[in-house]
N, C-alpha and C. Protein backbone atom coordinates (compact mmCIF):
# COMPACT_ATOMS: atom_id res chain seq x y z
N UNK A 1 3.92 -40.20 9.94
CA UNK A 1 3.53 -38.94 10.56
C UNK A 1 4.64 -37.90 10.43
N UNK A 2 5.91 -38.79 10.38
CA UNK A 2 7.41 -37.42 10.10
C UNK A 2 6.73 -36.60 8.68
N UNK A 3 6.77 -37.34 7.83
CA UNK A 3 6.47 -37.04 6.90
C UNK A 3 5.68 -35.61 6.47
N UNK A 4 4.59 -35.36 7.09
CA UNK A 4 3.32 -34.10 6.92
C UNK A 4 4.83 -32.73 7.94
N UNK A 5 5.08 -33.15 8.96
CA UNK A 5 5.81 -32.38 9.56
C UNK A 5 6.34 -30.81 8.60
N UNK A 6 7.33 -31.45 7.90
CA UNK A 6 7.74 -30.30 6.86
C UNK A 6 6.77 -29.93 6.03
N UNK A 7 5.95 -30.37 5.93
CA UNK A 7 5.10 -29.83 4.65
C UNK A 7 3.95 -28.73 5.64
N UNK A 8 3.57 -28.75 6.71
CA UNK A 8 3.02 -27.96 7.44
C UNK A 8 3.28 -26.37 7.31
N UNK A 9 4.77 -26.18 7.92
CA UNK A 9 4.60 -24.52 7.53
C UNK A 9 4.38 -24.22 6.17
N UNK A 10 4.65 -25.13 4.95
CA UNK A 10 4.36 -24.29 3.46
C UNK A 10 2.63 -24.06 3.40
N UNK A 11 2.10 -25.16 4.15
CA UNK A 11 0.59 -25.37 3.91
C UNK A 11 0.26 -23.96 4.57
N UNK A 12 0.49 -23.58 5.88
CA UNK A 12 0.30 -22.06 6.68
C UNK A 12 0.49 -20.90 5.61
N UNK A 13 1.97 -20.77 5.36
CA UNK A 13 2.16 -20.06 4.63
C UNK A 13 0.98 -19.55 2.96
N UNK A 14 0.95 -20.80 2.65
CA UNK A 14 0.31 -20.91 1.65
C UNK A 14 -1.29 -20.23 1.85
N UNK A 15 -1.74 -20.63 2.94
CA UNK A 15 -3.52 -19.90 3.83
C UNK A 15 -3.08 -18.74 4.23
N UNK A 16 -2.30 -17.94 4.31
CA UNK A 16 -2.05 -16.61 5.01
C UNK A 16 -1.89 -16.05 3.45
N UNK A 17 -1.33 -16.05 2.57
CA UNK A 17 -0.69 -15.79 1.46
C UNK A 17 -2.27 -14.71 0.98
N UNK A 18 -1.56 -13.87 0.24
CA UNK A 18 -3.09 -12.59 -0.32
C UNK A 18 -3.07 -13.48 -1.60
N UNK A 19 -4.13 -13.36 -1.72
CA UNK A 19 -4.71 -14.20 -3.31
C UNK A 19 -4.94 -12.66 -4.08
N UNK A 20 -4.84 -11.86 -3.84
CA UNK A 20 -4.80 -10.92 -5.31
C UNK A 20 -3.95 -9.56 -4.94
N UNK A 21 -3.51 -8.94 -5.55
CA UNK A 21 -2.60 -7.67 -5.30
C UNK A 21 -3.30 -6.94 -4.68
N UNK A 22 -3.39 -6.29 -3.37
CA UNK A 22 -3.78 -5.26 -2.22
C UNK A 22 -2.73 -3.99 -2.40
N UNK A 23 -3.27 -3.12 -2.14
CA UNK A 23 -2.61 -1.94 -1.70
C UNK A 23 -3.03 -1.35 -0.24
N UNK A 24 -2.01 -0.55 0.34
CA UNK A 24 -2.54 0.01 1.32
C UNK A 24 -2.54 0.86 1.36
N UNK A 25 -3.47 1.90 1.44
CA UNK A 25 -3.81 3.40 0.88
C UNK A 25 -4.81 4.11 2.32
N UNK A 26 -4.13 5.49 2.16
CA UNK A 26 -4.66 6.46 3.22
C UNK A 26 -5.97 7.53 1.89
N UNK A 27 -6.56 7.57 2.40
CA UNK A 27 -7.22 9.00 2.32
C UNK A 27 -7.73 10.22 3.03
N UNK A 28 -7.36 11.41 2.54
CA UNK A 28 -6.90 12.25 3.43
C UNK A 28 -7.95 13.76 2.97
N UNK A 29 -8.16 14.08 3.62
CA UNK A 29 -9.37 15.26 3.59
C UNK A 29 -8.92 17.03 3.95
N UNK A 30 -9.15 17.69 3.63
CA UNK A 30 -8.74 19.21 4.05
C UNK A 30 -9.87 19.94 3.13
N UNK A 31 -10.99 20.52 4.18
CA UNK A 31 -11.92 21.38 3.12
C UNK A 31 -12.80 20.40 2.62
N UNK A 32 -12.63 21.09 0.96
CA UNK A 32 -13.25 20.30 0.26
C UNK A 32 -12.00 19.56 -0.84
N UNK A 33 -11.02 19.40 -0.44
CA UNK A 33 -9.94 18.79 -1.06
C UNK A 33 -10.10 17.23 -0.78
N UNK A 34 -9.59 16.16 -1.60
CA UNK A 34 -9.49 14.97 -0.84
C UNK A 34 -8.35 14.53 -2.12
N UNK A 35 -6.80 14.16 -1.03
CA UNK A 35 -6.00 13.02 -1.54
C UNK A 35 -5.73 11.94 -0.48
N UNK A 36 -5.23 11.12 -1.81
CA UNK A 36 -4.93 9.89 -1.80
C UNK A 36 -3.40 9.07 -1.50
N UNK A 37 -2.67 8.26 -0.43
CA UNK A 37 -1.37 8.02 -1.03
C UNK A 37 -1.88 6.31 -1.10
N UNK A 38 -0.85 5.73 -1.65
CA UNK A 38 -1.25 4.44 -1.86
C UNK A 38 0.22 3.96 -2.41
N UNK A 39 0.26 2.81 -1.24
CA UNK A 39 1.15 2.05 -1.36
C UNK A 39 1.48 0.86 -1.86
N UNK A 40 1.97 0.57 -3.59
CA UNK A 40 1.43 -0.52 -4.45
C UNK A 40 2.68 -1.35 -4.12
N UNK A 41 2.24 -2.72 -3.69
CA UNK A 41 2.89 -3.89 -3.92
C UNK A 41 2.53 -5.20 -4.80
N UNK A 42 3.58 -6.06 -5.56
CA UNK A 42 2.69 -7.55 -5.78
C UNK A 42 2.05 -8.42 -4.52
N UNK A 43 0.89 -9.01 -4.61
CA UNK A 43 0.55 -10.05 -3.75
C UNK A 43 1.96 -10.83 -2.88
N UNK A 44 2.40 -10.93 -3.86
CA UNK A 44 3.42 -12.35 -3.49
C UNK A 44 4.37 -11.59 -3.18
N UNK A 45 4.79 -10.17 -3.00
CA UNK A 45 6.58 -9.93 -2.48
C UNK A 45 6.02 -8.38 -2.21
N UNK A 46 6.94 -7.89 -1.49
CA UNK A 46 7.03 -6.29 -1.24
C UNK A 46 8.08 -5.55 -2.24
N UNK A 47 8.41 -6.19 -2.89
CA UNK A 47 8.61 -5.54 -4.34
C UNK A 47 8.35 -6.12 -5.44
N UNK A 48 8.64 -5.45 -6.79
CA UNK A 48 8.84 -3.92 -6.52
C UNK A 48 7.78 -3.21 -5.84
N UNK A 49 7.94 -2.38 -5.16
CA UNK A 49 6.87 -1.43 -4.37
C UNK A 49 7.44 0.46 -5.50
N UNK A 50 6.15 0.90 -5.06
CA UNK A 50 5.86 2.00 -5.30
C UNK A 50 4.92 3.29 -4.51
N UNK A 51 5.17 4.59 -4.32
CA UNK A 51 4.20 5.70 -3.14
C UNK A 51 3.69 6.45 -4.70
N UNK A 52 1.93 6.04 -4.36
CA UNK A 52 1.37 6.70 -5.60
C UNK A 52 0.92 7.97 -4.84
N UNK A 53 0.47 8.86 -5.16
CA UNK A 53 -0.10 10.46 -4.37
C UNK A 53 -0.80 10.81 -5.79
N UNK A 54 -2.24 11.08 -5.27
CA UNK A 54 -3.31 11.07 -5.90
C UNK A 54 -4.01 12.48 -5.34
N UNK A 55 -4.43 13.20 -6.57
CA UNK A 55 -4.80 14.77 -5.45
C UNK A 55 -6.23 15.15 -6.62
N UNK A 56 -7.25 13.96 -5.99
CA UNK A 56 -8.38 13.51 -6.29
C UNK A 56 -9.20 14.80 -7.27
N UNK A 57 -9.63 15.52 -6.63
CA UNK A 57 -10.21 16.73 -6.37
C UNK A 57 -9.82 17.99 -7.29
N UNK A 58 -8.45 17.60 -7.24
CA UNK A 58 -7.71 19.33 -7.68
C UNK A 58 -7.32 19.18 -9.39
N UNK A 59 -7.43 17.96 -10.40
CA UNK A 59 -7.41 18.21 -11.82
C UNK A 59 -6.03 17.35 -11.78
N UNK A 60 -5.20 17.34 -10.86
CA UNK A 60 -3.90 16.97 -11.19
C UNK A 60 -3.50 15.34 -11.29
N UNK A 61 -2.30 15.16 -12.58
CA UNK A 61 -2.05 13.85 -12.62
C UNK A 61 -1.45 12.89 -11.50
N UNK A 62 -1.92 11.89 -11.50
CA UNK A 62 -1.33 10.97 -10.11
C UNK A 62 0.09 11.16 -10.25
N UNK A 63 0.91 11.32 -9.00
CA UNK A 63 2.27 11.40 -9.09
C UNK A 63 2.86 9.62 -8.09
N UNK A 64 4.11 9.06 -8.45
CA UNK A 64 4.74 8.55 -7.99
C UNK A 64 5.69 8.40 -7.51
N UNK A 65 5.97 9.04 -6.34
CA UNK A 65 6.73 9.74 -4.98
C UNK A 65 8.16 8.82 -4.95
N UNK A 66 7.89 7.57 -4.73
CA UNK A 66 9.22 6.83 -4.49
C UNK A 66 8.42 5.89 -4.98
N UNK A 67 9.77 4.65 -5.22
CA UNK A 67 9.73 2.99 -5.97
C UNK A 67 11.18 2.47 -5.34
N UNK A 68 10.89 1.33 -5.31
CA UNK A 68 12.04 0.47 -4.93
C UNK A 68 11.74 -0.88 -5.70
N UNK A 69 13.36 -1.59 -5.85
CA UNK A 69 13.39 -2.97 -6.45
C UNK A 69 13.74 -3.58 -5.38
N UNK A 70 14.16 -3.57 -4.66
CA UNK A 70 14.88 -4.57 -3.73
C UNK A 70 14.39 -4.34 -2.00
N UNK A 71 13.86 -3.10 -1.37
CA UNK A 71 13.60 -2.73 -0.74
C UNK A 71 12.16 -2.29 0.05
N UNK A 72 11.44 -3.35 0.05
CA UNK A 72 9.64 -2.80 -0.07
C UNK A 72 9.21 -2.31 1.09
N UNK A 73 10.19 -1.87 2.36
CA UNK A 73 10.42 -1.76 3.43
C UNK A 73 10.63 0.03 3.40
N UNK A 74 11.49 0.09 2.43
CA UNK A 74 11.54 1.90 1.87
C UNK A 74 10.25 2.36 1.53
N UNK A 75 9.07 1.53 0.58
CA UNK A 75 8.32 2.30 0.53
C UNK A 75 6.73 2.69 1.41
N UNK A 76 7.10 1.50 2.67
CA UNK A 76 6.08 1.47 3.51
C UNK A 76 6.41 2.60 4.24
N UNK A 77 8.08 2.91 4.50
CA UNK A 77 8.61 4.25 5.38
C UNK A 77 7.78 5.19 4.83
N UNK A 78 8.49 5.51 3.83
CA UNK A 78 7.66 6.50 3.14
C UNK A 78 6.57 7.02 2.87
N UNK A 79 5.47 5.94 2.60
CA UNK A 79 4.57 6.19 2.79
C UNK A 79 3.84 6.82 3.85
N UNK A 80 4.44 6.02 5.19
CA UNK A 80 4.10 6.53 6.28
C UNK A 80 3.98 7.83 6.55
N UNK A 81 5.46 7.68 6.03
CA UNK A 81 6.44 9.71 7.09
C UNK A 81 5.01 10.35 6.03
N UNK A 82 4.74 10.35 5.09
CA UNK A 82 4.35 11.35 4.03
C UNK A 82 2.45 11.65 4.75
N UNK A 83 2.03 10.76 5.01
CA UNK A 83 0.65 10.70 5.51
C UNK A 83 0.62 11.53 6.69
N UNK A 84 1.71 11.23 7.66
CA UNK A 84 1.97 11.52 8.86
C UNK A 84 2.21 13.53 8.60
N UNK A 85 3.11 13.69 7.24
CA UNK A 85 3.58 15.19 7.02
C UNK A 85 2.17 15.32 6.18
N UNK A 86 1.29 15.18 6.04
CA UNK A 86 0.26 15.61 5.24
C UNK A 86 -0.64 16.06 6.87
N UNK A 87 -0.63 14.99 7.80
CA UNK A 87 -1.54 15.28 8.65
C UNK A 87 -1.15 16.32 9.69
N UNK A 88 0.47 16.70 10.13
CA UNK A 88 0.83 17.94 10.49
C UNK A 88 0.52 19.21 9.46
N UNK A 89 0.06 18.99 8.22
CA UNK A 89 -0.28 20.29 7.71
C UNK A 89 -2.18 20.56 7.92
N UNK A 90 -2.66 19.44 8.56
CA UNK A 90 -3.86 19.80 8.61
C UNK A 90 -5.15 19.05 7.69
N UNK A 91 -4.22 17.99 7.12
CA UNK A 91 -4.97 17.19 6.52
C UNK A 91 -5.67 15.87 7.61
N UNK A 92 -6.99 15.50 7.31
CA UNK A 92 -7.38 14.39 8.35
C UNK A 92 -7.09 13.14 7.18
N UNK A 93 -6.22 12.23 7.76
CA UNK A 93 -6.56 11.12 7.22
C UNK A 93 -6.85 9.62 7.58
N UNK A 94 -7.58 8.56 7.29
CA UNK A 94 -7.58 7.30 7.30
C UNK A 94 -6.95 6.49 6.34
N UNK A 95 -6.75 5.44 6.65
CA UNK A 95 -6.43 4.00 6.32
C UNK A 95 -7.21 3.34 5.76
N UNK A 96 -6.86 2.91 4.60
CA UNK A 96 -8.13 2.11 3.83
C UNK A 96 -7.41 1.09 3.21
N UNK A 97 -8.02 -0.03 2.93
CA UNK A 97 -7.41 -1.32 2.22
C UNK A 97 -8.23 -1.46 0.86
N UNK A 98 -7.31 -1.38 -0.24
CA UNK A 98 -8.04 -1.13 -1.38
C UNK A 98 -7.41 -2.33 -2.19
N UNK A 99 -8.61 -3.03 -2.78
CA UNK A 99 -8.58 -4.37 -3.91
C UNK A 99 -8.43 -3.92 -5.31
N UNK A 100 -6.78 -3.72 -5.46
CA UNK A 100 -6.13 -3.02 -6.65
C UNK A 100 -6.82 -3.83 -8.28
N UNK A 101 -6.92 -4.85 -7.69
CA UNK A 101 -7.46 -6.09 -9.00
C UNK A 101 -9.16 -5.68 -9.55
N UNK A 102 -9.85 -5.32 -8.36
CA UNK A 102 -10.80 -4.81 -8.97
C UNK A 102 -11.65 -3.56 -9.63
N UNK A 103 -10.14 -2.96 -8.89
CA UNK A 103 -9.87 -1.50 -9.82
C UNK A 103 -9.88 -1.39 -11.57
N UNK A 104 -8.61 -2.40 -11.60
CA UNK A 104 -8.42 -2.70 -13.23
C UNK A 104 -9.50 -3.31 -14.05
């Protein structure tokens, strides 16, 4: 019975674990405008991370705000503050969980 002991938290770990790359992405409304930020990570680590800004509506190319190698903690900040300064200018936005894998 010692035995299963250690092998328990990898088994948890392993059932909590995302089985495909997620992003977590706001979309954000003003008018008839609608962007996008989206916060790309791998499944398996918070880096490298990347802040994509997407400005759906208006013709323009997706931009990529910040990236980190070591830090995937920088780009959740970021992401944040930026949604948060989009919504003091008057933009409404939500939270959406988007399945990056079935994008591609």
């Amino acid at each position: 019975m010692n035995i299963l002991k250690p092998a328990l938290p990898v088994l948890v770990v392993s059932l909590i674990a995302p089985l495909s790359a997620y992003a977590e992405s706001w979309s954000c409304r003003h008018d008839n405008d609608v962007r996008e930020v989206h916060l790309m990570q791998p499944a398996d680590a918070p880096v490298p991370c990347e802040v994509v800004y997407k400005k759906l509506t208006e013709g323009v190319e997706d931009q990529v705000l910040w990236n980190a190698q070591n830090d995937g903690a920088y780009c959740e900040e970021k992401a944040a503050a930026f949604v948060a300064k989009l919504e003091g200018w008057g933009w409404t936005c939500v939270e959406t969980i988007q399945d990056e894998t079935a994008a591609n």
